[in-house]
Each structure stands twice: as structure tokens, then as C-alpha cells.
C-alpha atoms as a PDB file:
ATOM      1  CA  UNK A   1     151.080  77.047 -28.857  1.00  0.00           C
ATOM      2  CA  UNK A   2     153.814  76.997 -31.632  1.00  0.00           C
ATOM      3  CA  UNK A   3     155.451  74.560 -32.908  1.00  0.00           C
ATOM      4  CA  UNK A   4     159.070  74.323 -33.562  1.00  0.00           C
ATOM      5  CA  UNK A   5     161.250  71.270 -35.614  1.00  0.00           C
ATOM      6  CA  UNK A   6     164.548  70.336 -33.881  1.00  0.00           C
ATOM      7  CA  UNK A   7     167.318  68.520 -35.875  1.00  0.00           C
ATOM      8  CA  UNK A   8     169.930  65.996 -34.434  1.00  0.00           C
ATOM      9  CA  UNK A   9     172.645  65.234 -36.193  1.00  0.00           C
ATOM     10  CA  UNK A  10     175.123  62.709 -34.859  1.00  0.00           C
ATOM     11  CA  UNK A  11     178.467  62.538 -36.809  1.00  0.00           C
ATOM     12  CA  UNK A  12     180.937  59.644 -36.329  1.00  0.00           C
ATOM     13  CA  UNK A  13     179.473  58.840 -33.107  1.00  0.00           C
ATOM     14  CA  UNK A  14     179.062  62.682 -31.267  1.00  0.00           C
ATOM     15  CA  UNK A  15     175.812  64.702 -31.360  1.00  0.00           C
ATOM     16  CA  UNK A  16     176.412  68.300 -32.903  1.00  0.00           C
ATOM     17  CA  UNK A  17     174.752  71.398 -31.784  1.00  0.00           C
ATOM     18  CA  UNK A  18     170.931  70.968 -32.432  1.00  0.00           C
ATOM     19  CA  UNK A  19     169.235  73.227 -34.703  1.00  0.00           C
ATOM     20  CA  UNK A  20     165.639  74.683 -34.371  1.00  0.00           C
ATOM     21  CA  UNK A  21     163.731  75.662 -37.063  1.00  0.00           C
ATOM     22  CA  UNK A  22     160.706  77.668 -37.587  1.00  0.00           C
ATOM     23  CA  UNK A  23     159.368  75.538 -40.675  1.00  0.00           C
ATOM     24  CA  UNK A  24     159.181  71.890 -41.292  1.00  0.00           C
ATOM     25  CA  UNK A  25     161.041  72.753 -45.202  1.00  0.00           C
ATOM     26  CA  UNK A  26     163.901  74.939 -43.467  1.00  0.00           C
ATOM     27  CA  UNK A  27     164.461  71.410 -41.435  1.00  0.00           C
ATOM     28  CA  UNK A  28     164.326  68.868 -44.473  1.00  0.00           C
ATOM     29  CA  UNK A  29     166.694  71.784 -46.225  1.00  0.00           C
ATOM     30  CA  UNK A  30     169.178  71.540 -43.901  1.00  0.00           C
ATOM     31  CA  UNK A  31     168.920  67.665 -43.200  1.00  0.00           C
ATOM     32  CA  UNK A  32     169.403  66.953 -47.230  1.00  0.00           C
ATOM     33  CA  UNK A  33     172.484  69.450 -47.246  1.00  0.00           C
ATOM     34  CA  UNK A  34     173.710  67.289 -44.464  1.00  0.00           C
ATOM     35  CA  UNK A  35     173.025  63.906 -46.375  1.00  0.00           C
ATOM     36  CA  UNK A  36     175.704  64.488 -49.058  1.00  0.00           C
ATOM     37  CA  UNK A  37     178.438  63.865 -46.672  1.00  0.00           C
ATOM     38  CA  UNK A  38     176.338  61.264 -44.497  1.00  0.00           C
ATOM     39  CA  UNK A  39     177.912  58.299 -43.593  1.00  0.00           C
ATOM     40  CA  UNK A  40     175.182  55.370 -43.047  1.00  0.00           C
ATOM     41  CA  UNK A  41     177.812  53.371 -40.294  1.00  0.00           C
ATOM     42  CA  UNK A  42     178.989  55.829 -38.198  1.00  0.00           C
ATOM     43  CA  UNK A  43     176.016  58.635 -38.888  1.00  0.00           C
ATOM     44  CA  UNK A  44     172.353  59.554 -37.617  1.00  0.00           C
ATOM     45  CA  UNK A  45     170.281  61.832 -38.388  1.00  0.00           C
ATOM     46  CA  UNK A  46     166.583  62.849 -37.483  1.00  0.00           C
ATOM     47  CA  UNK A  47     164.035  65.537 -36.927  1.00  0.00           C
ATOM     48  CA  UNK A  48     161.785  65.997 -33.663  1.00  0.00           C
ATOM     49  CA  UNK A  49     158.817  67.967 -33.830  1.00  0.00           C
ATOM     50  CA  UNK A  50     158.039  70.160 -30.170  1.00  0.00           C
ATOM     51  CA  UNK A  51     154.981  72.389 -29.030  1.00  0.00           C
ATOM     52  CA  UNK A  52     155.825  74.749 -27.641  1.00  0.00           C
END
């Protein structure tokens, strides 16, 4: 089994596309490049780890 890191990104309310990523740091990359135009009231953010 392999695991895989899926990010969720909900922006003003709607979910964008998830991502899936190979490595936990390719994840955490992309989730602080999404943090400098995160918006704390209307913005969520999170990353799921998956076996698959």
C-alpha cells in the first residue's frame, strides 16, 4: 500500500479542485503558497492523508 496526501482548499465558501500529492513536503509547499492570500473568515484549508 501507498500512501498519497490530498489537499482541500475551500475559498470564500466553495471547495476547489483537490490536489494529490506524492510527498507530505510537495503538500505543505503548496498549502503555504496558498496561505499568502488566505483569508481566516471566509477560508479553509487542510491536508488528508489516504492508503491507498
Amino acid at each position: 500500500m501507498k500512501k498519497i496526501w490530498i489537499l482541500i482548499y475551500v475559498h470564500r465558501g466553495f471547495i476547489q479542485e483537490p490536489e494529490i500529492f506524492l510527498k507530505i513536503k510537495n503538500a505543505e509547499k503548496r498549502k503555504k503558497s496558498i496561505m499568502q492570500n488566505f483569508n481566516p473568515d471566509y477560508d479553509e484549508i487542510s491536508i488528508f492523508e489516504k492508503m491507498i
